[in-house]
Protein backbone atom coordinates (compact mmCIF):
# COMPACT_ATOMS: atom_id res chain seq x y z
CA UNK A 1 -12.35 11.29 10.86
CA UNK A 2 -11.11 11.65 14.42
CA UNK A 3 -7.50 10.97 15.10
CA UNK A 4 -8.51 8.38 17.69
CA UNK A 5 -9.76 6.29 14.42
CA UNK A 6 -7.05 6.65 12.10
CA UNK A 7 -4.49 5.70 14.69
CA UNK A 8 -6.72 2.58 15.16
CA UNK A 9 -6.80 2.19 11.69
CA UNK A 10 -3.07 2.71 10.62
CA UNK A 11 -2.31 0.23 13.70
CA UNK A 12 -5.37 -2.56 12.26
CA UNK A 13 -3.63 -1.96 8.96
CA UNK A 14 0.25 -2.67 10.54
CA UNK A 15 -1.52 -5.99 12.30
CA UNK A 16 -2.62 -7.06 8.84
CA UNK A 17 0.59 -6.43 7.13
CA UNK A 18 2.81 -8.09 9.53
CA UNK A 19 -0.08 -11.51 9.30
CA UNK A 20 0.71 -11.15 5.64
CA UNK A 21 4.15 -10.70 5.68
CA UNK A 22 5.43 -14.75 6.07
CA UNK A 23 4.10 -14.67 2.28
CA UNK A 24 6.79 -12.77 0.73
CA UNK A 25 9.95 -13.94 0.61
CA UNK A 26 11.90 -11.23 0.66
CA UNK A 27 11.01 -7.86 2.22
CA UNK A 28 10.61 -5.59 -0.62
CA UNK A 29 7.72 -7.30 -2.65
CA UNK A 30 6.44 -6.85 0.87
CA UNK A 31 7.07 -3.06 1.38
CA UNK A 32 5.63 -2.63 -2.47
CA UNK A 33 2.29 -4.97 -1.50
CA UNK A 34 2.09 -2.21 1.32
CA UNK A 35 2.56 0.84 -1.08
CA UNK A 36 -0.13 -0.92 -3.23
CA UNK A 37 -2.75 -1.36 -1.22
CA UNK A 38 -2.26 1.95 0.47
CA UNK A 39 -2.59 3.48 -2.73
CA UNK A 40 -5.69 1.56 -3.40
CA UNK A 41 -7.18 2.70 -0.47
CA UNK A 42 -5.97 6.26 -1.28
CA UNK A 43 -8.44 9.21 -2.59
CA UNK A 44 -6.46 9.49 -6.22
CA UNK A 45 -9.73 9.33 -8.73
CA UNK A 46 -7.94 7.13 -11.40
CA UNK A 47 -6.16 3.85 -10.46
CA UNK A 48 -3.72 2.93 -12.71
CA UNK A 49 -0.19 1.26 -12.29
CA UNK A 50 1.44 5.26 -13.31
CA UNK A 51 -0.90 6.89 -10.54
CA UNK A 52 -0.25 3.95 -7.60
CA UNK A 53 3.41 4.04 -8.58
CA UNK A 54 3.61 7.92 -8.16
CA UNK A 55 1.35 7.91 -4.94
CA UNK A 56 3.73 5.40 -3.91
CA UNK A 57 6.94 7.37 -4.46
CA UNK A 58 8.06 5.37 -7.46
CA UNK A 59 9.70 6.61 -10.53
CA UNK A 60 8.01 4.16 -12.56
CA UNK A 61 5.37 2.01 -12.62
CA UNK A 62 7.62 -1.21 -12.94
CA UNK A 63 6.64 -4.09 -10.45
CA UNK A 64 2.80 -2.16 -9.77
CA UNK A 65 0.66 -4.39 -10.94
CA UNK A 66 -2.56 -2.47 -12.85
CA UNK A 67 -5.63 -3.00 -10.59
């Protein structure tokens, strides 16, 4: 992948979190909707709630829902 597309990407990906963002309340069930579909999109072979939560930075998997 050429840097050229992943900077298109990551900013396509910013667009569509910002449309989505008058959903959420509150910002941080917004920042964790971003860590879990980043970490859906991610290469990790099994998707749990443990493995987005860790890709994610998380402690725990509390608040990732299981895909």
């Amino acid at each position: 992948m050429a840097l050229d597309d992943l900077d298109g990407w990551s900013a396509a990906f910013d667009e569509l979190m910002l449309r989505l963002a008058a959903r959420f309340g509150r910002v941080e069930p917004r920042r964790r909707a971003r860590k879990y579909v980043l970490g859906l999109l991610s290469p990790i072979a099994a998707k749990n709630s443990w493995t987005l939560a860790e890709a994610a930075g998380d402690q725990s998997p509390d608040g990732m829902p299981t895909p």
